[in-house]
N, C-alpha and C. Protein backbone atom coordinates (compact mmCIF):
# COMPACT_ATOMS: atom_id res chain seq x y z
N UNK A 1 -19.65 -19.01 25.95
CA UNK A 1 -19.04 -19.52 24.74
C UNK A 1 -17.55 -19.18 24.71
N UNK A 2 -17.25 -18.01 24.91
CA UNK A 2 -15.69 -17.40 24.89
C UNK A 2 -14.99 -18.44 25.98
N UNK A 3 -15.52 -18.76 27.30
CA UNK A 3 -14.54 -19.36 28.07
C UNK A 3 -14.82 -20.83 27.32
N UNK A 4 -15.60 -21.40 26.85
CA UNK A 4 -15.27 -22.60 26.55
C UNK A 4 -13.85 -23.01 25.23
N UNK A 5 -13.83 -21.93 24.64
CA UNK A 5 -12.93 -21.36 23.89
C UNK A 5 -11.80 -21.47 24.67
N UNK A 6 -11.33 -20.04 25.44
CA UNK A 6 -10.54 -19.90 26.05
C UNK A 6 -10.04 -20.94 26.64
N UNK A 7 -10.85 -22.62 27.25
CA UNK A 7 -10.20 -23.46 28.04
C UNK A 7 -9.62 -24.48 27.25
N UNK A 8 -9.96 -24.01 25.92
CA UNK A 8 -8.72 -24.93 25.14
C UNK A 8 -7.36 -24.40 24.75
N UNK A 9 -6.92 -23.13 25.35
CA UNK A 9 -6.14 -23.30 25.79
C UNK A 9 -5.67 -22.30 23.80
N UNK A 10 -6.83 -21.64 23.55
CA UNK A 10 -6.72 -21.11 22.19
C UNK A 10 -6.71 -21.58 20.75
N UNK A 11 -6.72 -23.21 20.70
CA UNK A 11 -6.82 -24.23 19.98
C UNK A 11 -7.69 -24.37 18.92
N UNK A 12 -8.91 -24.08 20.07
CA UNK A 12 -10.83 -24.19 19.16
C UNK A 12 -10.64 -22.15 18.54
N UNK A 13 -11.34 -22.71 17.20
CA UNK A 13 -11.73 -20.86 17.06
C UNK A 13 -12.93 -21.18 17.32
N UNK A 14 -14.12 -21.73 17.98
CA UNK A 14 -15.63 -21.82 17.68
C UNK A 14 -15.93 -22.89 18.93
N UNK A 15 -17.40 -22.79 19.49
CA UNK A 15 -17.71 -23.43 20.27
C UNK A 15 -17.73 -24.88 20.05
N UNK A 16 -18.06 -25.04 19.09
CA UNK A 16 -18.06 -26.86 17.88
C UNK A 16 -16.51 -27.29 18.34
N UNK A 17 -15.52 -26.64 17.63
CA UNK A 17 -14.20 -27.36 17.91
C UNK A 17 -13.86 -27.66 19.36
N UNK A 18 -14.82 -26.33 20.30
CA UNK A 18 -13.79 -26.38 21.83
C UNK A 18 -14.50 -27.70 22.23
N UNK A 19 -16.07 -28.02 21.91
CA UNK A 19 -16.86 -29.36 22.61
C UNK A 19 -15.86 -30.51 21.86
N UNK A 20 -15.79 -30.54 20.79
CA UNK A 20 -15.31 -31.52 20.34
C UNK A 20 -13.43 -32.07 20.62
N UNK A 21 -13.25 -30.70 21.11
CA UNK A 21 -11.97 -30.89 22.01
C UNK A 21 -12.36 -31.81 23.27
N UNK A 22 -13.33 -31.05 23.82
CA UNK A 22 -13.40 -31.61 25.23
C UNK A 22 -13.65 -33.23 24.79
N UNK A 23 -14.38 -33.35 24.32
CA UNK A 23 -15.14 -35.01 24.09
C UNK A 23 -13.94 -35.40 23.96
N UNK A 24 -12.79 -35.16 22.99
CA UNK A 24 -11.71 -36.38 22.68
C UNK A 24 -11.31 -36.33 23.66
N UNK A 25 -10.93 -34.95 24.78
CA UNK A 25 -10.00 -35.25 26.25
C UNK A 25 -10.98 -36.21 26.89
N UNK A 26 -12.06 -35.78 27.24
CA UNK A 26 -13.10 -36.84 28.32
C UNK A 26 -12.93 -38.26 27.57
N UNK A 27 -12.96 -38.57 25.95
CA UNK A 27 -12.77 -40.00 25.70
C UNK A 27 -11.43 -41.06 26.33
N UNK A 28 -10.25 -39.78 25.84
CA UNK A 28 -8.94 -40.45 26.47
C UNK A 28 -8.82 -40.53 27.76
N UNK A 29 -9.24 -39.75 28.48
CA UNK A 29 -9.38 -39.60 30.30
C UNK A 29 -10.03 -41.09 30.59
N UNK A 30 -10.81 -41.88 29.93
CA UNK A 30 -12.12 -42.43 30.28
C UNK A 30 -11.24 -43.87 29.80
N UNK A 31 -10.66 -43.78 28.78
CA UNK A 31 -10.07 -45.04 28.31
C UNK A 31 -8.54 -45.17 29.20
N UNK A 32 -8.00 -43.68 29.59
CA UNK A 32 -6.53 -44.24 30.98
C UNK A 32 -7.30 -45.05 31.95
N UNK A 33 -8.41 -44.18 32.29
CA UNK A 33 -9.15 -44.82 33.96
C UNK A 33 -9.28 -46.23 33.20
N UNK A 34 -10.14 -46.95 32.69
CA UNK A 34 -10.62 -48.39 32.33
C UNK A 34 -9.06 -49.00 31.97
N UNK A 35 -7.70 -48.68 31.61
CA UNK A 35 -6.34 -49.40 31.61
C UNK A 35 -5.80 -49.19 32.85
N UNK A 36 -6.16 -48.48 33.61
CA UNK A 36 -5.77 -48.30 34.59
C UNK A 36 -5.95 -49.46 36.27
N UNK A 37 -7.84 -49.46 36.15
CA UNK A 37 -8.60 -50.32 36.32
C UNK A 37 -8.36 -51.81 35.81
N UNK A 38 -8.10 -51.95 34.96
CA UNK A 38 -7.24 -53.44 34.23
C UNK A 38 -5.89 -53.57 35.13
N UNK A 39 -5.26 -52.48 35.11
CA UNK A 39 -3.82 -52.71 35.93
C UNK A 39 -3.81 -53.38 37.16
N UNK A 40 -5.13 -52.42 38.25
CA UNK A 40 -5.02 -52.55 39.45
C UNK A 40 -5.72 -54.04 39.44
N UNK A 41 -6.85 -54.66 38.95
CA UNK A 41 -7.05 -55.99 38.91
C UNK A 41 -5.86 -57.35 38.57
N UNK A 42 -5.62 -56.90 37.34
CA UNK A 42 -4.01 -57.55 37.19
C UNK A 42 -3.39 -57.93 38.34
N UNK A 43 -2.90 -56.51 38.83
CA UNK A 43 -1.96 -56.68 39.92
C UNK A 43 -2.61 -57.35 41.10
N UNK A 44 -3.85 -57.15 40.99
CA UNK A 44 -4.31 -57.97 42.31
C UNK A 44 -3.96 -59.73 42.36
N UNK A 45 -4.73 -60.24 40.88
CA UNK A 45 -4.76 -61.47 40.71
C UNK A 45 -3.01 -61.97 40.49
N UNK A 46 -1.94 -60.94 40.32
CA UNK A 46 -0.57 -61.49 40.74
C UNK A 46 -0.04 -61.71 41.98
N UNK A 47 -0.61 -60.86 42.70
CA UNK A 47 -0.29 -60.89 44.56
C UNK A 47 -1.01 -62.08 44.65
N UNK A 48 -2.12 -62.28 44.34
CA UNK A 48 -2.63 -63.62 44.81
C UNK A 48 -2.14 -64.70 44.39
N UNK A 49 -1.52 -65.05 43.40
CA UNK A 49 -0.68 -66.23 43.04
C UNK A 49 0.34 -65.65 43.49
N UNK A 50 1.24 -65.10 43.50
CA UNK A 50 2.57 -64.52 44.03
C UNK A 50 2.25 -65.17 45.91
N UNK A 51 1.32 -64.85 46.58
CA UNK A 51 1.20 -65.35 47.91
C UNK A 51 1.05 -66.65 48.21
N UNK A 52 0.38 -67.35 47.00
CA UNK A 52 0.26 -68.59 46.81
C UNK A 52 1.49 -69.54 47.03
N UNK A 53 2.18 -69.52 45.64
CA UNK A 53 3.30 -69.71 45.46
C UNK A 53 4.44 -69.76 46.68
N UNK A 54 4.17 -68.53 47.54
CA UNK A 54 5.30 -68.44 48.70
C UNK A 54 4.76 -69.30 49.94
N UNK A 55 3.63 -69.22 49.96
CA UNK A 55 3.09 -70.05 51.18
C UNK A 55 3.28 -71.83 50.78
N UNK A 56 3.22 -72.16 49.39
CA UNK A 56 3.62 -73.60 48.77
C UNK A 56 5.16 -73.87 49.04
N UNK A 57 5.90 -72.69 48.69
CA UNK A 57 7.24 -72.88 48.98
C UNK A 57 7.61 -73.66 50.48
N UNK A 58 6.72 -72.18 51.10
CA UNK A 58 7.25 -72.45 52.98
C UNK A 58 7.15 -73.78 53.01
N UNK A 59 5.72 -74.36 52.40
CA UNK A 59 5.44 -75.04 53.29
C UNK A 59 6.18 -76.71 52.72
N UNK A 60 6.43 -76.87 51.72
CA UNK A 60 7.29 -77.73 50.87
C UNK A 60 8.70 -77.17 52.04
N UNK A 61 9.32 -76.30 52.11
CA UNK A 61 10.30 -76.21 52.86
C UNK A 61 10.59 -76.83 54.22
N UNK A 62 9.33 -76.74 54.48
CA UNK A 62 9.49 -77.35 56.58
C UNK A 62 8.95 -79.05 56.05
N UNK A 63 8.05 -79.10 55.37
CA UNK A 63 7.73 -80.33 55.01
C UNK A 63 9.07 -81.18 54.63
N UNK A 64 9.91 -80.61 54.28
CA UNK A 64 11.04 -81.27 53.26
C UNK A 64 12.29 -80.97 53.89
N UNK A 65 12.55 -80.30 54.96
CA UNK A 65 13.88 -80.09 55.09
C UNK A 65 15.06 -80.75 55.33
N UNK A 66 14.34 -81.90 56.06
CA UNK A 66 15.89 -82.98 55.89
C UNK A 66 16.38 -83.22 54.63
N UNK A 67 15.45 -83.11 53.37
CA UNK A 67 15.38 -84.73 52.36
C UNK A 67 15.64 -83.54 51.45
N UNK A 68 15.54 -82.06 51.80
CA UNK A 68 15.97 -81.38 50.62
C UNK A 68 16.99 -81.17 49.92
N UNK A 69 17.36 -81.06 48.44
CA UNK A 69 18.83 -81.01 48.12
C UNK A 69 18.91 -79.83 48.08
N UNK A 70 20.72 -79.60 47.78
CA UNK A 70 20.83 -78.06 47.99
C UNK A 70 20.34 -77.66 46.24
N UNK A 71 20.15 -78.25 45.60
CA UNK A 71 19.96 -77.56 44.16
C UNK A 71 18.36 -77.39 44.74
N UNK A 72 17.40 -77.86 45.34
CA UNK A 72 16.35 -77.35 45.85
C UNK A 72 16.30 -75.83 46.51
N UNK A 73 17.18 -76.04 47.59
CA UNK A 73 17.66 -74.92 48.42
C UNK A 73 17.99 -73.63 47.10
N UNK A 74 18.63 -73.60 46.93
CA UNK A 74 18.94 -72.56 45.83
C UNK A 74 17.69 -72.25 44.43
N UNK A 75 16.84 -73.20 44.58
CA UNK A 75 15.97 -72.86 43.54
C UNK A 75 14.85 -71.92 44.14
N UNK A 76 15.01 -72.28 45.70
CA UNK A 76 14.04 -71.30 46.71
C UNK A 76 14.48 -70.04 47.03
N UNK A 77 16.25 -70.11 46.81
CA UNK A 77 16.71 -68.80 47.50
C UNK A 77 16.42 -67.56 45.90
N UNK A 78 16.23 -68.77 45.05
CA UNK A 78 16.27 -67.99 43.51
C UNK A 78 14.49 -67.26 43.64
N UNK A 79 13.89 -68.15 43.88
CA UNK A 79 12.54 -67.47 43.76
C UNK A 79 11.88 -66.58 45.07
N UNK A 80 12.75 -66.77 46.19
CA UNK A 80 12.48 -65.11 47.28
C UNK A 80 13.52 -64.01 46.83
N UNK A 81 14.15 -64.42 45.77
CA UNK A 81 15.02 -63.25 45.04
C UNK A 81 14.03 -62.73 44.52
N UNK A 82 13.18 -63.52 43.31
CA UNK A 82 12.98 -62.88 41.97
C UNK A 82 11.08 -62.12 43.05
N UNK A 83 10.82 -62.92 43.94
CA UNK A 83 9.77 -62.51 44.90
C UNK A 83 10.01 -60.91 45.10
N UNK A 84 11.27 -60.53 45.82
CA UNK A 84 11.78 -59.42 46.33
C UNK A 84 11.95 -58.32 45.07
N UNK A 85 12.30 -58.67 43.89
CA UNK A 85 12.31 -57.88 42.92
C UNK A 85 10.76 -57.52 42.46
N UNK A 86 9.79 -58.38 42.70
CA UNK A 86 8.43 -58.36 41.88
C UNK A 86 8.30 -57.26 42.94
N UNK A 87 8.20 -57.06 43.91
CA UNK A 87 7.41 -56.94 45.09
C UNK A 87 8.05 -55.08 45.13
N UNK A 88 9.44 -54.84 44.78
CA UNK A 88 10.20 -53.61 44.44
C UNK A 88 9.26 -52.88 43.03
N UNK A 89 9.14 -53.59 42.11
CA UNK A 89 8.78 -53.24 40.96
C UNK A 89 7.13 -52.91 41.25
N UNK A 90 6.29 -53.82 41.63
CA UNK A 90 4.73 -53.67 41.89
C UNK A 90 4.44 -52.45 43.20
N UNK A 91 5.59 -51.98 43.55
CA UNK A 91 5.65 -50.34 44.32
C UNK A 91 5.88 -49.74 43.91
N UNK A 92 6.29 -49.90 42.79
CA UNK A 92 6.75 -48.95 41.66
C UNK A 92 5.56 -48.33 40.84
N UNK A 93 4.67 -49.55 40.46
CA UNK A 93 4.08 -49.50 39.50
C UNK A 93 2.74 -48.94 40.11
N UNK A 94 2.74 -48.89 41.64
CA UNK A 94 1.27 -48.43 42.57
C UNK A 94 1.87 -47.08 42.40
N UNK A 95 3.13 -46.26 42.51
CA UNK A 95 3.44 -45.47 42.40
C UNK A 95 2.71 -44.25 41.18
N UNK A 96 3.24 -45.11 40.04
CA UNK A 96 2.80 -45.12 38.69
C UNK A 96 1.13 -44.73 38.68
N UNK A 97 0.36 -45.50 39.39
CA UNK A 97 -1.23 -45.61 39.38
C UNK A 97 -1.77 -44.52 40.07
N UNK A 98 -0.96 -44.42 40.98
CA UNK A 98 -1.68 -43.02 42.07
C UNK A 98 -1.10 -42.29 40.99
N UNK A 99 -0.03 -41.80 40.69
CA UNK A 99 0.20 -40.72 39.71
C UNK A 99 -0.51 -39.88 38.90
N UNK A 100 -0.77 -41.21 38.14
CA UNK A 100 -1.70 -41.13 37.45
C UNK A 100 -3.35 -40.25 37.09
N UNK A 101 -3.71 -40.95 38.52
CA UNK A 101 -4.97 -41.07 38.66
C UNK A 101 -4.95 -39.83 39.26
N UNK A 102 -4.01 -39.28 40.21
CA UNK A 102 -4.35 -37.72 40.48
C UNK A 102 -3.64 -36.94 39.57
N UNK A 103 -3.57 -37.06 38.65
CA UNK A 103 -3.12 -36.06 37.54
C UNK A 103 -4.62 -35.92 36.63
N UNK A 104 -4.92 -37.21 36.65
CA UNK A 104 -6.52 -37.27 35.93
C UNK A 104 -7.51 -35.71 36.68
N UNK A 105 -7.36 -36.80 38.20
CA UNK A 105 -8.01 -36.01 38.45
C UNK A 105 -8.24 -34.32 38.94
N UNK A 106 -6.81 -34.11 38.90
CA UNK A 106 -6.57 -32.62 38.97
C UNK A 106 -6.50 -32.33 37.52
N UNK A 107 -6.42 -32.66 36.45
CA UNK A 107 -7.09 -32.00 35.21
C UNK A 107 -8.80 -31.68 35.08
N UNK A 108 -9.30 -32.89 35.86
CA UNK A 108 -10.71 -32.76 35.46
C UNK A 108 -11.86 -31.94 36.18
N UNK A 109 -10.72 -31.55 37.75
CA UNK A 109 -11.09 -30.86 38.37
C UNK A 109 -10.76 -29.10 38.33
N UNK A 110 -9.81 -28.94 36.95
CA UNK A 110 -9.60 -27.76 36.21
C UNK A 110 -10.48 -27.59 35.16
N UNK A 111 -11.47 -28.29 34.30
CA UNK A 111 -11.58 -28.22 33.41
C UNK A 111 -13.12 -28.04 33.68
């Protein structure tokens, strides 16, 4: 009873408050993982249109290259720009997820 106490860290005076500590941490732990899980699906179903999209480009590109105008040309060089930025940012954001997820799990593996 005392260490369940003690692992709140002095918070709970009573075994009731320290469980009911734990439950709200295990609720919020439980609701990052399931937004988290939303993220990594997200991001999946964007790489997949994001790959889409670039392979439509290419291929509109070789298909088209005599007959293309340059306001074409530049609307392609605009979208392997804004490609190159997604692609900076969604390493960012895997960054973000592992973070995360081992912070989870080195809390839960303290607790």
């Amino acid at each position: 009873m005392e260490r369940a106490i003690d692992m709140t860290g002095g918070s709970a005076d009573t075994l009731a408050e320290a469980l009911d500590q734990w439950e709200r941490e295990r609720e919020a732990l439980v609701e990052l993982f399931d937004e988290n899980e939303a993220f990594t699906i997200s991001f999946r179903i964007y790489d997949l249109t994001m790959t889409l999209a670039e392979k439509i480009i290419n291929t509109v590109e070789i298909d088209a290259a005599m007959f293309m105008t340059q306001k074409s040309r530049d609307k392609i060089a605009q979208f392997r720009k804004q490609v190159q930025d997604l692609q900076a940012r969604r390493a960012n954001d895997r960054e973000i997820v592992v973070d995360a997820t081992n912070r989870r799990n080195s809390n839960v593996k303290t607790t």
